[in-house]
PDB file of N, CA and C in Angstrom:
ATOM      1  N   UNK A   1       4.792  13.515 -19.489  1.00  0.00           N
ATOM      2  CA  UNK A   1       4.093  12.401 -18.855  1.00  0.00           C
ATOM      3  C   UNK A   1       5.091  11.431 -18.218  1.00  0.00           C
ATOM      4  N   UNK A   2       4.374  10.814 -16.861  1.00  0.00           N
ATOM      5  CA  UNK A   2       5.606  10.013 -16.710  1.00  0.00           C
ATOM      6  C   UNK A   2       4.392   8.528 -16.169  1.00  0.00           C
ATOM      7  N   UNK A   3       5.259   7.389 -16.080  1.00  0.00           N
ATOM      8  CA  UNK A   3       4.652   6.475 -15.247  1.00  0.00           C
ATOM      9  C   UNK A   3       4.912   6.324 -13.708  1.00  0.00           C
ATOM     10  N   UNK A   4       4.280   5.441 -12.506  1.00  0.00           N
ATOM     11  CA  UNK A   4       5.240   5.931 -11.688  1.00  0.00           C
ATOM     12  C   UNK A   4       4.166   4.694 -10.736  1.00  0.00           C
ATOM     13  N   UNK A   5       4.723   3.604  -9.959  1.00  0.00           N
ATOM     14  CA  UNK A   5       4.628   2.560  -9.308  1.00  0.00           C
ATOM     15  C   UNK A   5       3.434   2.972  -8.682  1.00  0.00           C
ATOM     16  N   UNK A   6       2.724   2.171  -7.867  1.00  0.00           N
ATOM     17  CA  UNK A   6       1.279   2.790  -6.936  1.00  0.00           C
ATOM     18  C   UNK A   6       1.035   1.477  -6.886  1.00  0.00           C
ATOM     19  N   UNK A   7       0.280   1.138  -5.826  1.00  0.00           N
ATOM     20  CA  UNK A   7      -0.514   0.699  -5.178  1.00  0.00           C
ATOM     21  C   UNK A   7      -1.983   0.489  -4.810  1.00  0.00           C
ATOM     22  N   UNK A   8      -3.003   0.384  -4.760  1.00  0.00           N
ATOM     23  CA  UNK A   8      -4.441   0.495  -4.608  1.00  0.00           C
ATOM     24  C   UNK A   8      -5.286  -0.901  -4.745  1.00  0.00           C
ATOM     25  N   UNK A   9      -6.459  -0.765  -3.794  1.00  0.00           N
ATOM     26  CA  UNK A   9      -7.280  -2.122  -3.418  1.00  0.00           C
ATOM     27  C   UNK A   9      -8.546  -2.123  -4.389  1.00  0.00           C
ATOM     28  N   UNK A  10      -9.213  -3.303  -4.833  1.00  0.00           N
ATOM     29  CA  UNK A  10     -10.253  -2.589  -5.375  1.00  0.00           C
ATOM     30  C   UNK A  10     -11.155  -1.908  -4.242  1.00  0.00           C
ATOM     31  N   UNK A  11     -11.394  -2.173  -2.723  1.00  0.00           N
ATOM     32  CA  UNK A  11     -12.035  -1.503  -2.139  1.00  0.00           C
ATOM     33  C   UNK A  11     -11.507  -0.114  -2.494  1.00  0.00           C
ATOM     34  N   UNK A  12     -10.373   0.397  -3.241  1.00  0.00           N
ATOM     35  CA  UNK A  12     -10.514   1.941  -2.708  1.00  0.00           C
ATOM     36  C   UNK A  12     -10.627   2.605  -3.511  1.00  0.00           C
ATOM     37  N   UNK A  13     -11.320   3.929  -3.748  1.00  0.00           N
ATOM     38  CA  UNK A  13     -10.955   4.708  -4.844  1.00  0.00           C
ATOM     39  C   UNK A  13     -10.194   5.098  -5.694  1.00  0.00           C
ATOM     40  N   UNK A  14      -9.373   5.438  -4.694  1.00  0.00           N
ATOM     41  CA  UNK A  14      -7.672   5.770  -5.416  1.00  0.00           C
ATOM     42  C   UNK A  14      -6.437   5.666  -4.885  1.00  0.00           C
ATOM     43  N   UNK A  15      -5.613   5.586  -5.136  1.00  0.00           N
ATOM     44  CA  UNK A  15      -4.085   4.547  -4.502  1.00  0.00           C
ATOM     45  C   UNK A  15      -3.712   4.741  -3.201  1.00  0.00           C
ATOM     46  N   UNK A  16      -3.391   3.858  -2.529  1.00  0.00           N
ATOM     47  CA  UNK A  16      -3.026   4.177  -1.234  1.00  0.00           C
ATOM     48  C   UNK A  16      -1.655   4.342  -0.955  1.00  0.00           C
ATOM     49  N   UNK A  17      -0.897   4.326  -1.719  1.00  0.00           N
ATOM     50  CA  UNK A  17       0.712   4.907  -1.998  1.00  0.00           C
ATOM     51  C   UNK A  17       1.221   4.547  -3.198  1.00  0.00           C
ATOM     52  N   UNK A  18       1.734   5.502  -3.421  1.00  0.00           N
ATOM     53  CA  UNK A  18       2.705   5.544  -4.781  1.00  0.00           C
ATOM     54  C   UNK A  18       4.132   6.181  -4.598  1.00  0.00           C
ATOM     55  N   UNK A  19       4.983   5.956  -5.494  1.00  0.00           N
ATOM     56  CA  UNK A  19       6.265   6.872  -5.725  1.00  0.00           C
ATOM     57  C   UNK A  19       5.868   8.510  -6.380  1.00  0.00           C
ATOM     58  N   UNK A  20       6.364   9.342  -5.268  1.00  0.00           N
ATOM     59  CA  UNK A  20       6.746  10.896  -5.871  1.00  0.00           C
ATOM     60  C   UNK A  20       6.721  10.628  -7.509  1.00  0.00           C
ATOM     61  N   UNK A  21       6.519  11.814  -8.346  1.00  0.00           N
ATOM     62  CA  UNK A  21       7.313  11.581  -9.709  1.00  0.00           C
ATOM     63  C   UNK A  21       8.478  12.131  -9.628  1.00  0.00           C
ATOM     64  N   UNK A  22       8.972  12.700  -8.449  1.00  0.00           N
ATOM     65  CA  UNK A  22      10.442  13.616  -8.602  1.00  0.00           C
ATOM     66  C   UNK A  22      11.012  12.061  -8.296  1.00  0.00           C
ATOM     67  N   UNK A  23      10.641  11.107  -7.981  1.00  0.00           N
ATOM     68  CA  UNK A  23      11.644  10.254  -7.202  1.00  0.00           C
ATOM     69  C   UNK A  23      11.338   8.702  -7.485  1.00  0.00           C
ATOM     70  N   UNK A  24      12.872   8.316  -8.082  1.00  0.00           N
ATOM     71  CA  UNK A  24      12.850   6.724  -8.729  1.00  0.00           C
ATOM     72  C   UNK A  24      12.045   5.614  -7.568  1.00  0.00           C
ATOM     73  N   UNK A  25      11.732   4.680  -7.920  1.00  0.00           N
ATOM     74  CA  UNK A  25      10.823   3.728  -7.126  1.00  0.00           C
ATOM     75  C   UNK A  25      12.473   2.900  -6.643  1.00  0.00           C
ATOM     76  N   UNK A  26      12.929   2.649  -5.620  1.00  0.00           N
ATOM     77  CA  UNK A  26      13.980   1.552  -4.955  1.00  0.00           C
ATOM     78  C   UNK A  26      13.109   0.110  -5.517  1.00  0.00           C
ATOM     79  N   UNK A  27      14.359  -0.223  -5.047  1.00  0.00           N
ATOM     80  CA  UNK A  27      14.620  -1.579  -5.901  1.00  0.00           C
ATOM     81  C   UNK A  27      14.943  -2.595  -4.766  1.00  0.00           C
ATOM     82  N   UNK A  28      14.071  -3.608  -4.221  1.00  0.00           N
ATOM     83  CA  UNK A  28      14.919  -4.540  -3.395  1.00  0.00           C
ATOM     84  C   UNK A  28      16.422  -5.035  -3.605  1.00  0.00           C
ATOM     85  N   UNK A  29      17.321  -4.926  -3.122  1.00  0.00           N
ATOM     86  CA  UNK A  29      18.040  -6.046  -3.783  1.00  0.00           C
ATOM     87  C   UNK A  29      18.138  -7.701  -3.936  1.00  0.00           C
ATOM     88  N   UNK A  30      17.548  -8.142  -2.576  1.00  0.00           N
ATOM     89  CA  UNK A  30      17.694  -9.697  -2.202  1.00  0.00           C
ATOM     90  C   UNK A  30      16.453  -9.830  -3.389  1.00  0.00           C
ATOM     91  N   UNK A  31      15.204  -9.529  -3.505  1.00  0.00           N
ATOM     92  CA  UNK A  31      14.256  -9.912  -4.546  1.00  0.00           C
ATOM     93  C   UNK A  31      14.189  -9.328  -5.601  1.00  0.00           C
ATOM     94  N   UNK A  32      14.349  -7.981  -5.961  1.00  0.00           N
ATOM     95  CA  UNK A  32      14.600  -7.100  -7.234  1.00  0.00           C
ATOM     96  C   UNK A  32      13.006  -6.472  -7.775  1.00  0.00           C
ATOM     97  N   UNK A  33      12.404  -6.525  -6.178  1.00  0.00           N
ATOM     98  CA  UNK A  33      10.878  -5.904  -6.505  1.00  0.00           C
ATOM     99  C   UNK A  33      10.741  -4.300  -6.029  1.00  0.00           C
ATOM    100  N   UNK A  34      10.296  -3.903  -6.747  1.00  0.00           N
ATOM    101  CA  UNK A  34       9.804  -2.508  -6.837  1.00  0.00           C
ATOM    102  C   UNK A  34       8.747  -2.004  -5.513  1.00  0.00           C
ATOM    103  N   UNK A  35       9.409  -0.621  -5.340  1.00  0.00           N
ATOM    104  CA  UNK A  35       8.690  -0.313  -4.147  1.00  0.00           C
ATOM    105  C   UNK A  35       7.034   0.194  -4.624  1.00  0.00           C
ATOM    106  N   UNK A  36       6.137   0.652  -3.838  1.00  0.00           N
ATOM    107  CA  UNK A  36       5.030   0.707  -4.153  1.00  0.00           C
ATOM    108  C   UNK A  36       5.003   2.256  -3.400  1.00  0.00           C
ATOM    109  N   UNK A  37       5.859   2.817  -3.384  1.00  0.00           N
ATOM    110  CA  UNK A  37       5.932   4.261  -2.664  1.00  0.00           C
ATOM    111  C   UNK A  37       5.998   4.556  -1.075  1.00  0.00           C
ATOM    112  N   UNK A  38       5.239   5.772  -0.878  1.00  0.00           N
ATOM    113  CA  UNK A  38       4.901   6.046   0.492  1.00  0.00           C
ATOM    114  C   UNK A  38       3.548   6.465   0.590  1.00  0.00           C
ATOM    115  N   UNK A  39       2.500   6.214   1.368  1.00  0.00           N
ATOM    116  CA  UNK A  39       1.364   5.910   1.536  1.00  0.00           C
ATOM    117  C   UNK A  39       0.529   7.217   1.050  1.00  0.00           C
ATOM    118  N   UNK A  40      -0.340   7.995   0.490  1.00  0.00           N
ATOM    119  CA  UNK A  40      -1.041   8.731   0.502  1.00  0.00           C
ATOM    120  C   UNK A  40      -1.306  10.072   1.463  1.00  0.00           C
ATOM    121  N   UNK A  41      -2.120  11.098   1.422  1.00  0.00           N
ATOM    122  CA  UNK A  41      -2.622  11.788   2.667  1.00  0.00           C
ATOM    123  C   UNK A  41      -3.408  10.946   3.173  1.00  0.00           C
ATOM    124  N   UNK A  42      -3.441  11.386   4.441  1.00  0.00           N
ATOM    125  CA  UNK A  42      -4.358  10.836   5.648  1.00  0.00           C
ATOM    126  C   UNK A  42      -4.517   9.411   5.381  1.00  0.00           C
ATOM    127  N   UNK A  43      -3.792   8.275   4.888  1.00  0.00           N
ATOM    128  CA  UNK A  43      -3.929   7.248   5.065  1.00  0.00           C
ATOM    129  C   UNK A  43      -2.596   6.341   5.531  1.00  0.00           C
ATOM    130  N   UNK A  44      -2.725   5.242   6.299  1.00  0.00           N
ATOM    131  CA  UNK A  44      -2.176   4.190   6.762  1.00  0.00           C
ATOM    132  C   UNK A  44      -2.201   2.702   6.190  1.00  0.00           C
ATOM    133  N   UNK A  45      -0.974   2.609   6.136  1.00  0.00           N
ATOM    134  CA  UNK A  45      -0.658   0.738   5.559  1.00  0.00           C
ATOM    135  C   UNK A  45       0.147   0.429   6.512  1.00  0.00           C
ATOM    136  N   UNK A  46      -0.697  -0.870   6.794  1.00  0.00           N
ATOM    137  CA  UNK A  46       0.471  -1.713   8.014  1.00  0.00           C
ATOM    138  C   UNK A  46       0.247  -3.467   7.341  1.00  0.00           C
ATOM    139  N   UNK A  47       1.715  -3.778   7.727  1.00  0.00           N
ATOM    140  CA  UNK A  47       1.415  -5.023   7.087  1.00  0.00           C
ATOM    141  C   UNK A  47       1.235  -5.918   8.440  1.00  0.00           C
ATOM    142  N   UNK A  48      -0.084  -6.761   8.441  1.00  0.00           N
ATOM    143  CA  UNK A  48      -0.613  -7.685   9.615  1.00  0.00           C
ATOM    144  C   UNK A  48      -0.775  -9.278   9.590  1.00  0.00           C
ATOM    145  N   UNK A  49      -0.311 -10.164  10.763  1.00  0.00           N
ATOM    146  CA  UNK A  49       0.013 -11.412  11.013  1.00  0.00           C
ATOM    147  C   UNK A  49      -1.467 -11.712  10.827  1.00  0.00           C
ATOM    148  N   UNK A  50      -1.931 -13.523  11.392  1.00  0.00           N
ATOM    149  CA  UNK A  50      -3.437 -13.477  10.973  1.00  0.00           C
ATOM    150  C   UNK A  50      -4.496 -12.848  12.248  1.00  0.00           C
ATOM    151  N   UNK A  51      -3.226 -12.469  13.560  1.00  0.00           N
ATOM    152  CA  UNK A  51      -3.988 -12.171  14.602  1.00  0.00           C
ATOM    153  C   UNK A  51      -4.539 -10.877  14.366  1.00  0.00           C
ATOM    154  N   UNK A  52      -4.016  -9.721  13.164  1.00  0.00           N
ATOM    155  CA  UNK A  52      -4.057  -8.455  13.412  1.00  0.00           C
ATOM    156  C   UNK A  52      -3.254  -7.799  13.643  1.00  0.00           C
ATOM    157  N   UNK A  53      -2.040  -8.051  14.205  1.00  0.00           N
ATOM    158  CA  UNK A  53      -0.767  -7.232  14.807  1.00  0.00           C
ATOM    159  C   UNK A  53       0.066  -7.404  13.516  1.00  0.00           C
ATOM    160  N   UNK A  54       0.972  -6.038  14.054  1.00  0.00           N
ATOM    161  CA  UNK A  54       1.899  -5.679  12.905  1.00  0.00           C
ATOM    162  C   UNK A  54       3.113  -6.359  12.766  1.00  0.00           C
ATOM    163  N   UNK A  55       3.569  -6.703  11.624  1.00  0.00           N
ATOM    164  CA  UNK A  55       4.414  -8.148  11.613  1.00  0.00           C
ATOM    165  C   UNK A  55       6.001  -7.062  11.283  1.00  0.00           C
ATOM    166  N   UNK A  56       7.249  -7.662  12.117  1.00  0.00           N
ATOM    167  CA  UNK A  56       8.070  -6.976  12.202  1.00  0.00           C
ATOM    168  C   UNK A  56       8.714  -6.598  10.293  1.00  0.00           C
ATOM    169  N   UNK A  57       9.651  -5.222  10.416  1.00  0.00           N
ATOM    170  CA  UNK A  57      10.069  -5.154   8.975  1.00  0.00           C
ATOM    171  C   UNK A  57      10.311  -6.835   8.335  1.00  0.00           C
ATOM    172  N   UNK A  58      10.059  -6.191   6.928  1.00  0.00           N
ATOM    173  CA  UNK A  58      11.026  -7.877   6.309  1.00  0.00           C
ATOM    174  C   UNK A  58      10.169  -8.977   5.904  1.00  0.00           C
ATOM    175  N   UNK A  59       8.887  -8.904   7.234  1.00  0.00           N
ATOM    176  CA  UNK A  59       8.019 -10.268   7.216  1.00  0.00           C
ATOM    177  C   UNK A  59       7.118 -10.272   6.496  1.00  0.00           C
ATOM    178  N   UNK A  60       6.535 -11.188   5.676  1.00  0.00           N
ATOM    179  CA  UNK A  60       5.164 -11.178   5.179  1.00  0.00           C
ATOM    180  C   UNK A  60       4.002 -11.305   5.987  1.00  0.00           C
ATOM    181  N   UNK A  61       2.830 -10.729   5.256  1.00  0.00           N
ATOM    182  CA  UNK A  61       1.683 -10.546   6.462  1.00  0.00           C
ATOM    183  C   UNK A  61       0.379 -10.144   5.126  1.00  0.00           C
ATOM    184  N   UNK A  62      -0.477 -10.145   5.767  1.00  0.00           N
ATOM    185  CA  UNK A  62      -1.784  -8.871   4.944  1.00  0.00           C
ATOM    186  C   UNK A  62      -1.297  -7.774   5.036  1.00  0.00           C
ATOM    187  N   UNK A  63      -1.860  -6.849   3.882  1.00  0.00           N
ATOM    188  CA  UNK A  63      -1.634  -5.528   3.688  1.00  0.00           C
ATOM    189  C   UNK A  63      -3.220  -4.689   4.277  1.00  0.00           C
ATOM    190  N   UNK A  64      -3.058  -3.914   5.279  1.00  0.00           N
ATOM    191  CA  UNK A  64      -4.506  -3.550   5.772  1.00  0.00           C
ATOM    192  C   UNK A  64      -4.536  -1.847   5.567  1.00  0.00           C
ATOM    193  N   UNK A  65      -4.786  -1.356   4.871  1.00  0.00           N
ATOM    194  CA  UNK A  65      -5.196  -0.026   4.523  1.00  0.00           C
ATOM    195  C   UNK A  65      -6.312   0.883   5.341  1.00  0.00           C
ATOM    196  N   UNK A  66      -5.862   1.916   6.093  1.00  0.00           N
ATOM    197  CA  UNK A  66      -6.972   3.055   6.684  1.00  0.00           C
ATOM    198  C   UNK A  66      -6.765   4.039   6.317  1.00  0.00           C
ATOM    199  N   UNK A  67      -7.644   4.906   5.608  1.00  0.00           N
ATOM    200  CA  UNK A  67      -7.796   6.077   4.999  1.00  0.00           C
ATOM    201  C   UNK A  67      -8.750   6.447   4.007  1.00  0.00           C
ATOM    202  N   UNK A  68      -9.394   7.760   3.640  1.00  0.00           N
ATOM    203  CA  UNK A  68     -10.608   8.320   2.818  1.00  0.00           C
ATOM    204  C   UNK A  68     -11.047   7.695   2.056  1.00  0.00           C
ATOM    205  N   UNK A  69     -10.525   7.093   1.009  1.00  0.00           N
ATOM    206  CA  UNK A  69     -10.550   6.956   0.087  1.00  0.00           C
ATOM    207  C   UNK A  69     -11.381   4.949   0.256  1.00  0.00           C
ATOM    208  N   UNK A  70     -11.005   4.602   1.320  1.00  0.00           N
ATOM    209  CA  UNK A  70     -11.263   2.871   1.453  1.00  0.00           C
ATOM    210  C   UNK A  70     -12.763   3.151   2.027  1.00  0.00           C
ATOM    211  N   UNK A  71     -13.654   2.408   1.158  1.00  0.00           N
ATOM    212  CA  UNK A  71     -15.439   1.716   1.377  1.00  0.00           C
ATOM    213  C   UNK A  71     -15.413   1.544   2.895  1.00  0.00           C
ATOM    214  N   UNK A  72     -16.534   1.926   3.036  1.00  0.00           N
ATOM    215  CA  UNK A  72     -17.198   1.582   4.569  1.00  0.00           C
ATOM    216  C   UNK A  72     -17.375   0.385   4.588  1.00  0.00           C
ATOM    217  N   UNK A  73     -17.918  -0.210   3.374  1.00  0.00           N
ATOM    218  CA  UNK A  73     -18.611  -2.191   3.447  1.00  0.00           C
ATOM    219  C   UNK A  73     -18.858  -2.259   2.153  1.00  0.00           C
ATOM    220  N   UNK A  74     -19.519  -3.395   1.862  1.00  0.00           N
ATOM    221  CA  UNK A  74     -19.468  -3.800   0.520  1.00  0.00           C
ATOM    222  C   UNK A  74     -21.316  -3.926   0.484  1.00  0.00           C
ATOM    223  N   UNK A  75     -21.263  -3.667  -0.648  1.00  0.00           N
ATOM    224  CA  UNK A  75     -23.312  -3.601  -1.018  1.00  0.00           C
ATOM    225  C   UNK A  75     -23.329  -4.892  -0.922  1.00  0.00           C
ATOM    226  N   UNK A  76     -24.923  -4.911  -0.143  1.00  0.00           N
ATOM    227  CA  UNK A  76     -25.685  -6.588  -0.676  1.00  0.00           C
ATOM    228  C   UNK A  76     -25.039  -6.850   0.327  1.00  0.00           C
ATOM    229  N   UNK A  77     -24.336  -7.372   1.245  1.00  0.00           N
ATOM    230  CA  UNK A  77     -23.502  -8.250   2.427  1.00  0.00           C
ATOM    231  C   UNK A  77     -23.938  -8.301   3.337  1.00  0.00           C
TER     232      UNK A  77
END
């Protein structure tokens, strides 16, 4: 058994990236935070400014997830 970093929204079923188990999670150095892997099949993470556009490496932004596994909408809304 192993543990192994991941990622996931409650919109989604199941994680939208994680670390391999063959392969250690990197380590920032300037912050010392743990990576959250590489994204899933057939899905996309881009991190976005408040316009929507993709904010260069480095920057903070929203995390916006496309792929199978993410809800069409939310019940009742």
């Amino acid at each position: 058994p192993y543990i192994r970093n991941g990622y996931g929204l409650t919109e989604c079923t199941a994680p939208c990236a994680s670390v391999p188990p063959e392969r250690e999670a990197p380590v920032d150095p300037v912050s010392g935070t743990l990576s959250v892997g590489v994204p899933g099949p057939d899905t996309v993470v881009r991190i976005l400014d408040e316009e929507g556009r993709e904010v260069p490496f480095g920057e903070q932004g929203e995390i916006a997830v496309r792929g199978p596994q993410v809800v069409s909408g939310y019940w009742n809304l």
